[in-house]
C-alpha atoms as a PDB file:
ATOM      1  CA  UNK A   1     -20.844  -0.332 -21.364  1.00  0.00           C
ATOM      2  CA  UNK A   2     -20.773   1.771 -18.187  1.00  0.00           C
ATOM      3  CA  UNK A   3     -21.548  -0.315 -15.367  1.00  0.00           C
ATOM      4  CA  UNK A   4     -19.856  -1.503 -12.512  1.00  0.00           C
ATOM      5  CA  UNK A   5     -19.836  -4.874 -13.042  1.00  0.00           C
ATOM      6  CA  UNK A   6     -19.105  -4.982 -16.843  1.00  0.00           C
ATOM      7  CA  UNK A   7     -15.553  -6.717 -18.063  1.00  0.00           C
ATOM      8  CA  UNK A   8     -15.682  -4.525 -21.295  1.00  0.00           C
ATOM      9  CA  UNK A   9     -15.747  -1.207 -19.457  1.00  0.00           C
ATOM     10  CA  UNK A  10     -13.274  -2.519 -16.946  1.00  0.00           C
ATOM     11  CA  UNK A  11     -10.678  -3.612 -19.909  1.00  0.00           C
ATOM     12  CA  UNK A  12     -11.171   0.146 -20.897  1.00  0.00           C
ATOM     13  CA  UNK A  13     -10.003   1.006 -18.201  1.00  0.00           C
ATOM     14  CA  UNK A  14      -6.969  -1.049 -17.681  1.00  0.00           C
ATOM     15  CA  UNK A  15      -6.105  -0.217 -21.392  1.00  0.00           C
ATOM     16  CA  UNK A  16      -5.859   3.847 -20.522  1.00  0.00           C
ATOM     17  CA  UNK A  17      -4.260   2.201 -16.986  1.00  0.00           C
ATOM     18  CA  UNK A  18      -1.179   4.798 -17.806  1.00  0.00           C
ATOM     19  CA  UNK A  19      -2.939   7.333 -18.497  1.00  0.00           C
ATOM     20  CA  UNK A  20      -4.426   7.150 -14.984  1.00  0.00           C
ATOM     21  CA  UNK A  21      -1.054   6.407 -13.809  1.00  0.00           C
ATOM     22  CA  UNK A  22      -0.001   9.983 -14.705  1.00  0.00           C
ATOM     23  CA  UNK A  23      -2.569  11.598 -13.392  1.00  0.00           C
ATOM     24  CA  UNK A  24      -1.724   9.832 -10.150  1.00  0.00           C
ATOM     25  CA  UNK A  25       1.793  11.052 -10.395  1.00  0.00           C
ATOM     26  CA  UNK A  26       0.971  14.618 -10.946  1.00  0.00           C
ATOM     27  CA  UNK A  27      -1.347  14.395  -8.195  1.00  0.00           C
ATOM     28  CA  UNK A  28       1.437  13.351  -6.189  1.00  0.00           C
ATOM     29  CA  UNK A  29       3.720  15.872  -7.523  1.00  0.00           C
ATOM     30  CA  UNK A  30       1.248  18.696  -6.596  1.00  0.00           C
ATOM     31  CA  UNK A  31       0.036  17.328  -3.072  1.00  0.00           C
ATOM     32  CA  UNK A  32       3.970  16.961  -2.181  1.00  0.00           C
ATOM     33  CA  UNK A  33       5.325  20.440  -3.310  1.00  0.00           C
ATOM     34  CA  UNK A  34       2.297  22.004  -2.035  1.00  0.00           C
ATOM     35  CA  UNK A  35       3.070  20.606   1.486  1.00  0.00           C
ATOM     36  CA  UNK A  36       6.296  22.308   0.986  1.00  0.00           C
ATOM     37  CA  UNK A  37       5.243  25.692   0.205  1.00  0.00           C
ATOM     38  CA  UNK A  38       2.005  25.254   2.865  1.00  0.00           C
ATOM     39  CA  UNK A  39       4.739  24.245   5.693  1.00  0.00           C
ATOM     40  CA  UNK A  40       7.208  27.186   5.069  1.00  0.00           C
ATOM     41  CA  UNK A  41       4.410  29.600   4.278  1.00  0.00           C
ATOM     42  CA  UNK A  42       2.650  28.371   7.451  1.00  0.00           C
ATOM     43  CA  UNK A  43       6.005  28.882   9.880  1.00  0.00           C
ATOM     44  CA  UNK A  44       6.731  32.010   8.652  1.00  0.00           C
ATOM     45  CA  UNK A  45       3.457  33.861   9.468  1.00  0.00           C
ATOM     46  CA  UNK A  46       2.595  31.482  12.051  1.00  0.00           C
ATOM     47  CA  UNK A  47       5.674  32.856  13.550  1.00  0.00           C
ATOM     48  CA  UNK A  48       4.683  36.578  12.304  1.00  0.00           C
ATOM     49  CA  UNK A  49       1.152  36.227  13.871  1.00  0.00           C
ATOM     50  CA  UNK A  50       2.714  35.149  17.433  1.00  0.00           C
ATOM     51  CA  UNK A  51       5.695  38.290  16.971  1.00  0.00           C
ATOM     52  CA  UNK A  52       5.956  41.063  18.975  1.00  0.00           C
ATOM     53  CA  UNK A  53       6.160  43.135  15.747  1.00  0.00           C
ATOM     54  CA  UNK A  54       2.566  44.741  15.529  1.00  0.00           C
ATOM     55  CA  UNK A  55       3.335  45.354  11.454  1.00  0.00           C
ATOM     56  CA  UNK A  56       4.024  42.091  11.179  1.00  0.00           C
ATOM     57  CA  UNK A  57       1.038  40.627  13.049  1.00  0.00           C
ATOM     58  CA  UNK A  58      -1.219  43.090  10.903  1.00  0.00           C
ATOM     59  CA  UNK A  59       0.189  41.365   7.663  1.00  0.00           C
ATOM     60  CA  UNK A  60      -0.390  38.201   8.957  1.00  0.00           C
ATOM     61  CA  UNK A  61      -3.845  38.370  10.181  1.00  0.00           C
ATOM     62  CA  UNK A  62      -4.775  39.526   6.578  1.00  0.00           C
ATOM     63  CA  UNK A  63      -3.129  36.990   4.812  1.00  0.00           C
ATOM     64  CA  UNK A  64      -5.026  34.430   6.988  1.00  0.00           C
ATOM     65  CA  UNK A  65      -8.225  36.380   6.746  1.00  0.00           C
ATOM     66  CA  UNK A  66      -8.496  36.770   3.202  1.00  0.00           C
ATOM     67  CA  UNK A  67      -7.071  33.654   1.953  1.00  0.00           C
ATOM     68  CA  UNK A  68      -9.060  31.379   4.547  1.00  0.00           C
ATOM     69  CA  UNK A  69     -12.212  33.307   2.956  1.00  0.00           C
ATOM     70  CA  UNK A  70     -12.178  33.291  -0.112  1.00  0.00           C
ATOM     71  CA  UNK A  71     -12.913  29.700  -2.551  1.00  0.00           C
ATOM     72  CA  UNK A  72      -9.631  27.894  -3.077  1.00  0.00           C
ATOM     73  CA  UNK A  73     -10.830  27.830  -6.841  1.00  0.00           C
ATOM     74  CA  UNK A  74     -11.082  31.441  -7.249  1.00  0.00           C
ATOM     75  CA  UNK A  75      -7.805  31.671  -6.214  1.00  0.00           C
ATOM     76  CA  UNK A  76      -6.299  28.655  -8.525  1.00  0.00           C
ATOM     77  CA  UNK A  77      -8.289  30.358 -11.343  1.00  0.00           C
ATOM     78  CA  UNK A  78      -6.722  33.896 -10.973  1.00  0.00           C
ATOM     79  CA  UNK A  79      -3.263  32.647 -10.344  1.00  0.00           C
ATOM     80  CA  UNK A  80      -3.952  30.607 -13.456  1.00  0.00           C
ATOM     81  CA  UNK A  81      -5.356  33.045 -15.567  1.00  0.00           C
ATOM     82  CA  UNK A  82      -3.833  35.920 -14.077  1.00  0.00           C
ATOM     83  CA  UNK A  83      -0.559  34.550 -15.122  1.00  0.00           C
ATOM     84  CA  UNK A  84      -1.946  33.906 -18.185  1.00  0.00           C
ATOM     85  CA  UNK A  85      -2.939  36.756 -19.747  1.00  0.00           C
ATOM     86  CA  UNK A  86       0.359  38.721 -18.488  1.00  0.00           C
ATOM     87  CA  UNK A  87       2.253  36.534 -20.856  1.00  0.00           C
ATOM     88  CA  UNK A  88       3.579  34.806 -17.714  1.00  0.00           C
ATOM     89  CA  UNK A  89       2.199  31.347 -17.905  1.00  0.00           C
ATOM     90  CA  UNK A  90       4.078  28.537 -15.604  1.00  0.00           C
ATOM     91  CA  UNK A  91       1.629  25.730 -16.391  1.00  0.00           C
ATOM     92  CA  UNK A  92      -1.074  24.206 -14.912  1.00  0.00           C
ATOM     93  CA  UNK A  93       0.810  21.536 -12.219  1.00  0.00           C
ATOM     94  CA  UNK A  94       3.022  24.737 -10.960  1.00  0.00           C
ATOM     95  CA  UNK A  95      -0.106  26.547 -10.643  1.00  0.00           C
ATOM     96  CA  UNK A  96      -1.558  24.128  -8.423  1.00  0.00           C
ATOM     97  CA  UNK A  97       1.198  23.939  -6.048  1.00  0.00           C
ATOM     98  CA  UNK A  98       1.399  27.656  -5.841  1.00  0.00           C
ATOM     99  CA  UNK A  99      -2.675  27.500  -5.525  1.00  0.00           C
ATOM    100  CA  UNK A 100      -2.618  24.801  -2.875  1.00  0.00           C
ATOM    101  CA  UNK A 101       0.095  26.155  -0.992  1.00  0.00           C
ATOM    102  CA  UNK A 102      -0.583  29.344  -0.469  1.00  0.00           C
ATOM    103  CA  UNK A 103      -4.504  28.401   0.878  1.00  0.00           C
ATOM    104  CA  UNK A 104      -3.434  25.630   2.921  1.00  0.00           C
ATOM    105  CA  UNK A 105      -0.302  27.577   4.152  1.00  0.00           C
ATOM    106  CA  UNK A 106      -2.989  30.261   5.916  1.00  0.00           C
ATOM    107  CA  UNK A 107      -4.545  27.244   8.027  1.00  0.00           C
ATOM    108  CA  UNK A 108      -0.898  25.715   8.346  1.00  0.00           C
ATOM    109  CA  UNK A 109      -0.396  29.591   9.877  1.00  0.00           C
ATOM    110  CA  UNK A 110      -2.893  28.846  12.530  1.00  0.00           C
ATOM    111  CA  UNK A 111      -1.637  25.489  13.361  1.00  0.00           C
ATOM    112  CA  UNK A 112       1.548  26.854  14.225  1.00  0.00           C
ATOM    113  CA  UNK A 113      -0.266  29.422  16.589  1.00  0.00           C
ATOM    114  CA  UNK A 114      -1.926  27.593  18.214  1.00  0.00           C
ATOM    115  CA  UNK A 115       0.751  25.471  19.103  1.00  0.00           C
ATOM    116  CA  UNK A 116       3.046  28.216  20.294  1.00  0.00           C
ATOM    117  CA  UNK A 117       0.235  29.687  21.688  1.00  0.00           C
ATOM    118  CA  UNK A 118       0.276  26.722  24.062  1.00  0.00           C
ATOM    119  CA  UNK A 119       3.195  26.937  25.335  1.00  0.00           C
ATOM    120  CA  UNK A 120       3.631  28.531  29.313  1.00  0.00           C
ATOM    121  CA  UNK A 121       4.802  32.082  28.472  1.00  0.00           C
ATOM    122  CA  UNK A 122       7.244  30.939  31.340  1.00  0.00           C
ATOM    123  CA  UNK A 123       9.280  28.997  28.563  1.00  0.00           C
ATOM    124  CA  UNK A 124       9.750  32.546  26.698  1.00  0.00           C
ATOM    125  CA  UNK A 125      11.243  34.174  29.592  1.00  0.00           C
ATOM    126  CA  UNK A 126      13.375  31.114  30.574  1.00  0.00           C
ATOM    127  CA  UNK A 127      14.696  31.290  27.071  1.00  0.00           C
ATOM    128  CA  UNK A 128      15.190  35.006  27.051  1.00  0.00           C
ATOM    129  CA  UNK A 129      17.129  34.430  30.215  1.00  0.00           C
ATOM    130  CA  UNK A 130      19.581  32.207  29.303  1.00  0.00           C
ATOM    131  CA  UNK A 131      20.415  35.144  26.552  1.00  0.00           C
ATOM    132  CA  UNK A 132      18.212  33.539  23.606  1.00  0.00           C
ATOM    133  CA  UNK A 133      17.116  36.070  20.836  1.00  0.00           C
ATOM    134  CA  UNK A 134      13.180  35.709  19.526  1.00  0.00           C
ATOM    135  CA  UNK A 135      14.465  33.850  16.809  1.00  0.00           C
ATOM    136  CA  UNK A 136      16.647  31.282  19.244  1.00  0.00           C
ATOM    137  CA  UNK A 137      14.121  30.530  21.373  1.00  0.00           C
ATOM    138  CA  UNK A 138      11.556  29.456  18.833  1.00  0.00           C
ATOM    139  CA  UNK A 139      14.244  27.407  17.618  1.00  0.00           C
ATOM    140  CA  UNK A 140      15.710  25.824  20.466  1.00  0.00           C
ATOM    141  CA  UNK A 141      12.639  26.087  22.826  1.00  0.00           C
ATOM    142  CA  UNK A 142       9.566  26.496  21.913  1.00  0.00           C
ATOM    143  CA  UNK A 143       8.737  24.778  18.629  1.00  0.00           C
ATOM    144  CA  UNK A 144      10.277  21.435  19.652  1.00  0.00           C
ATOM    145  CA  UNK A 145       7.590  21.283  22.228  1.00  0.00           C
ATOM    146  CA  UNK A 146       4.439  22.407  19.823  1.00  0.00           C
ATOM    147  CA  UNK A 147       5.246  19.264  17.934  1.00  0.00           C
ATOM    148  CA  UNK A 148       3.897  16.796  18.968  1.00  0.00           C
ATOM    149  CA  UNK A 149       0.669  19.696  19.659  1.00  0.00           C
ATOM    150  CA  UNK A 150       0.942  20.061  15.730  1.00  0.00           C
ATOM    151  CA  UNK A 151       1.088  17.184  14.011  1.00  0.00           C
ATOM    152  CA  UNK A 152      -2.591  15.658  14.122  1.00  0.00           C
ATOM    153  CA  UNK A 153      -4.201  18.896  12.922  1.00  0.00           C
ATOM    154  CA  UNK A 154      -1.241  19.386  10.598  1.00  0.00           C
ATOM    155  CA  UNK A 155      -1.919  15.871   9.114  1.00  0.00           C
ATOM    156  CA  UNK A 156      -5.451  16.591   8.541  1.00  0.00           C
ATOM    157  CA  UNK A 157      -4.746  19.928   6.338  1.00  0.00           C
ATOM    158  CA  UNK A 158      -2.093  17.499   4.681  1.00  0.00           C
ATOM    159  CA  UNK A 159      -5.374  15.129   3.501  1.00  0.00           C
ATOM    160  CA  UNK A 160      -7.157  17.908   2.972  1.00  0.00           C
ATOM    161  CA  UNK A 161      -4.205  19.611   0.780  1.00  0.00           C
ATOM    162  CA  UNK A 162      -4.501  16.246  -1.208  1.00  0.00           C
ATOM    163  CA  UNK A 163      -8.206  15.691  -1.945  1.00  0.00           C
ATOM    164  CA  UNK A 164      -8.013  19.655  -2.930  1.00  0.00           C
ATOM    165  CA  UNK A 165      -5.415  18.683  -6.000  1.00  0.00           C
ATOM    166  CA  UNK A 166      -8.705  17.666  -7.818  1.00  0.00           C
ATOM    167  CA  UNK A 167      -9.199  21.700  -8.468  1.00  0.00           C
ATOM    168  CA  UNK A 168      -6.855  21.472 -10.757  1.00  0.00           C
ATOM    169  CA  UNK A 169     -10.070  20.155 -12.931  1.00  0.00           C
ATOM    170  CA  UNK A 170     -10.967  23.832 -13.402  1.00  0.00           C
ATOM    171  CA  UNK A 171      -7.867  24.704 -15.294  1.00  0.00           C
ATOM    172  CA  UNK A 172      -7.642  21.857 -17.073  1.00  0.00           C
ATOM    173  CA  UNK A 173      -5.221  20.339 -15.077  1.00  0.00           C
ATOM    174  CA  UNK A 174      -3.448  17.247 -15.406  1.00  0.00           C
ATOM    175  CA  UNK A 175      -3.857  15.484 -11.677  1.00  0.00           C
ATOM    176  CA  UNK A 176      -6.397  12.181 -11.252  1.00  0.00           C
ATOM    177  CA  UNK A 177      -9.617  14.090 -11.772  1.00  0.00           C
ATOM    178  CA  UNK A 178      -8.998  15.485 -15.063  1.00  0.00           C
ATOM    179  CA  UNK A 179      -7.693  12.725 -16.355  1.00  0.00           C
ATOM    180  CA  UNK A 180     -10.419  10.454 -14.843  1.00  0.00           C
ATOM    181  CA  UNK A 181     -13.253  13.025 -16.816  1.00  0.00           C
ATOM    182  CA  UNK A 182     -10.720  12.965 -19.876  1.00  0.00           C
ATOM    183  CA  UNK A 183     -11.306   9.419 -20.350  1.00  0.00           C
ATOM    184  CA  UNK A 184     -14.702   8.988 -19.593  1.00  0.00           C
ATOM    185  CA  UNK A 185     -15.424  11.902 -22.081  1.00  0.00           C
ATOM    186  CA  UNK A 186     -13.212  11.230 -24.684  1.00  0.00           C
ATOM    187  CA  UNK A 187     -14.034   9.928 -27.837  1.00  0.00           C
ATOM    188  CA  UNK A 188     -12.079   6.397 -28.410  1.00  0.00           C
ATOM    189  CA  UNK A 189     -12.085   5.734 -24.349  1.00  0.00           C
ATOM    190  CA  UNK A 190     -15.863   6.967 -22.997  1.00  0.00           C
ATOM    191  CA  UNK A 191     -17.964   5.592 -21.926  1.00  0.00           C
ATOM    192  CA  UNK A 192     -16.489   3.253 -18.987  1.00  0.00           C
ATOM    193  CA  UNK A 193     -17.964   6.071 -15.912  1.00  0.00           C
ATOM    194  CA  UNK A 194     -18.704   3.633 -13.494  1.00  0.00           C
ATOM    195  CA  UNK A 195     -14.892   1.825 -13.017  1.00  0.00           C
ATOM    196  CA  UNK A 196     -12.953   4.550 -13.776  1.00  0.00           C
ATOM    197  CA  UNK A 197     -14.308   7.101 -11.032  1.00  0.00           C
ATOM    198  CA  UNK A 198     -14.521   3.997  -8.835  1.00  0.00           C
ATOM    199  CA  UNK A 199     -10.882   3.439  -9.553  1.00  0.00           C
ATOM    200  CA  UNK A 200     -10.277   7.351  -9.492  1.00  0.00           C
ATOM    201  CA  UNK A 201     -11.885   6.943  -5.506  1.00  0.00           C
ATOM    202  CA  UNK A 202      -9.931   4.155  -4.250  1.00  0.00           C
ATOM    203  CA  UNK A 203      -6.555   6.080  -5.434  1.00  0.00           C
ATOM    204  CA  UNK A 204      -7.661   8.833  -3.419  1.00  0.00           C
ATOM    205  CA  UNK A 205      -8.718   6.896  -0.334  1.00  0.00           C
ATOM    206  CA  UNK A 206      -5.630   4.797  -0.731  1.00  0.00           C
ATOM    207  CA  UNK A 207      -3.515   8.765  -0.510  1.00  0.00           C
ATOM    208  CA  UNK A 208      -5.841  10.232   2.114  1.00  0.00           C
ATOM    209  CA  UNK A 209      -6.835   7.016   4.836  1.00  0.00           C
ATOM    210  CA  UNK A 210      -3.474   6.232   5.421  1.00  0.00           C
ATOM    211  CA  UNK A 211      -2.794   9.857   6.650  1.00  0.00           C
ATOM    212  CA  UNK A 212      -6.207  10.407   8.241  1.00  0.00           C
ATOM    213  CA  UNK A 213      -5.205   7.218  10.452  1.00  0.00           C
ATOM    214  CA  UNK A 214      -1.919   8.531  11.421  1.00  0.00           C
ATOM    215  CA  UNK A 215      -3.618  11.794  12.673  1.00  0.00           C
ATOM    216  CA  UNK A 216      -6.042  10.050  14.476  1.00  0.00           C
ATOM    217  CA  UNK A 217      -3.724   7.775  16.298  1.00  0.00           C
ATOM    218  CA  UNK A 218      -1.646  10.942  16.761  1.00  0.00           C
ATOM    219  CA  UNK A 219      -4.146  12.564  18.787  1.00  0.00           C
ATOM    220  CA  UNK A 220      -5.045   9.765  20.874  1.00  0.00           C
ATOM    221  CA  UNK A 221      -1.547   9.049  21.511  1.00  0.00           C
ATOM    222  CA  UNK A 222      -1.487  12.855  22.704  1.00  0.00           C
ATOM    223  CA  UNK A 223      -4.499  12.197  24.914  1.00  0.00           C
ATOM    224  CA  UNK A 224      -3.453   9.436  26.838  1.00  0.00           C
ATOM    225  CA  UNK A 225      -0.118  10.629  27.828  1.00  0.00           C
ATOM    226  CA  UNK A 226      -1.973  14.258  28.639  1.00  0.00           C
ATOM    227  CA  UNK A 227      -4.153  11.812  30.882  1.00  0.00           C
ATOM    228  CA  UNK A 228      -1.267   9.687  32.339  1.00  0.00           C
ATOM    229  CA  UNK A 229       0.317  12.880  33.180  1.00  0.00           C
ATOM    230  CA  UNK A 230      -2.620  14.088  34.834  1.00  0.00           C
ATOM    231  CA  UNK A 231      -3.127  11.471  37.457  1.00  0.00           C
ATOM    232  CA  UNK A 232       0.766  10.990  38.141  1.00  0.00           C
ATOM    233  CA  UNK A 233       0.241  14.677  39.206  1.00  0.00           C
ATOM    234  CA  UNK A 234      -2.387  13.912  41.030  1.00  0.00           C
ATOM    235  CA  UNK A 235      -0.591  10.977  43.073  1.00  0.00           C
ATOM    236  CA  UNK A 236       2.214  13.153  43.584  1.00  0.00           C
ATOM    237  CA  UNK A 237      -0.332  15.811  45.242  1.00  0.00           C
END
């Protein structure tokens, strides 16, 4: 009743087709408000970490540290749970975006160091010149340029931020995993494994290749204008 190729277990499927269809949606809902949360929370200590304000930097670096090393789903789990048992309970798709944002907003952090870190320290001082507060010349100066620095790695968290939605499965969440073991576990809808994670994949690929691409053609894009820019320097020498 299970395999692949069988038009029983496939009807099954398309039967509990809105079922899977919601767990799509809150996948989506998760993955998108996440990305949120990850981008703000990555700016603001991205911007902390590259600071002149050594207090600042110090908070930072340990956010970073410790969320970057420790298991996403320890974290989900104690927001979760945490939460919980305070009598504070927001729900398992809240949770998630909370979960997801705050992890992927520590490597989001170091995105956006690295790509102010980039920039000539001669852009500071220009800015600073002209009469530009710390604040200003981020704005104005240097984070317009660290875009197009950004984007592909920021991209790839992005995917990353989506296929890690599925740890939502350990709180008994409601995304595309849980409902894709819901239904091949439950008792009126089992038994179909074989098309429904195979459906559960290609929902996933059909999120996460489309955004994988982009990065990738990003970063070549990025290359060969680094190149062309190279040798017209080098004619001009």
């Amino acid at each position: 009743m299970g395999g692949l190729f069988s038009a029983y277990a496939w009807s099954k499927v398309w039967g509990f087709r809105m079922g899977f269809l919601t767990g799509l949606g809150n996948t989506l809902l998760t993955a998108l408000l996440g990305i949120l949360l990850a981008l703000a929370l990555g700016l603001v200590f991205g911007l902390m970490e590259t600071g002149r304000i050594r207090g600042l930097r110090v908070i930072a670096g340990i956010y970073i540290e410790f969320i970057q090393n420790t298991p996403i789903l320890l974290q989900m789990c104690f927001i979760y749970y945490a939460l919980a048992f305070s009598g504070h309970s927001i729900g398992i798709v809240p949770t998630g975006i909370i979960a997801l944002g705050i992890y992927h907003g520590a490597y989001m952090a170091e995105v956006f160091h690295a790509g102010i870190g980039s920039i000539p320290k001669g852009q500071f001082e220009a800015a600073q010149s002209q009469g530009f507060t710390y604040m200003e010349s981020m704005r104005y100066v240097i984070l317009p340029q660290t875009i197009k620095i950004i984007l592909p790695p920021m991209v790839n968290q992005v995917v990353n931020l989506f296929k890690n939605t599925s740890c939502l499965y350990i709180v008994g969440g409601m995304d595309l995993i849980s409902v894709t073991y819901s239904f091949v576990t439950g008792e009126k809808t089992g038994g179909a494994y074989s098309p429904a994670y195979l459906l559960c994949g290609v929902l996933f690929f059909l999120m996460c290749y489309p955004l994988s691409r982009l990065a990738t053609s990003w970063e070549m894009r990025l290359k060969r204008k680094e190149m062309a820019a190279a040798v017209t320097a080098a004619k001009a020498a």
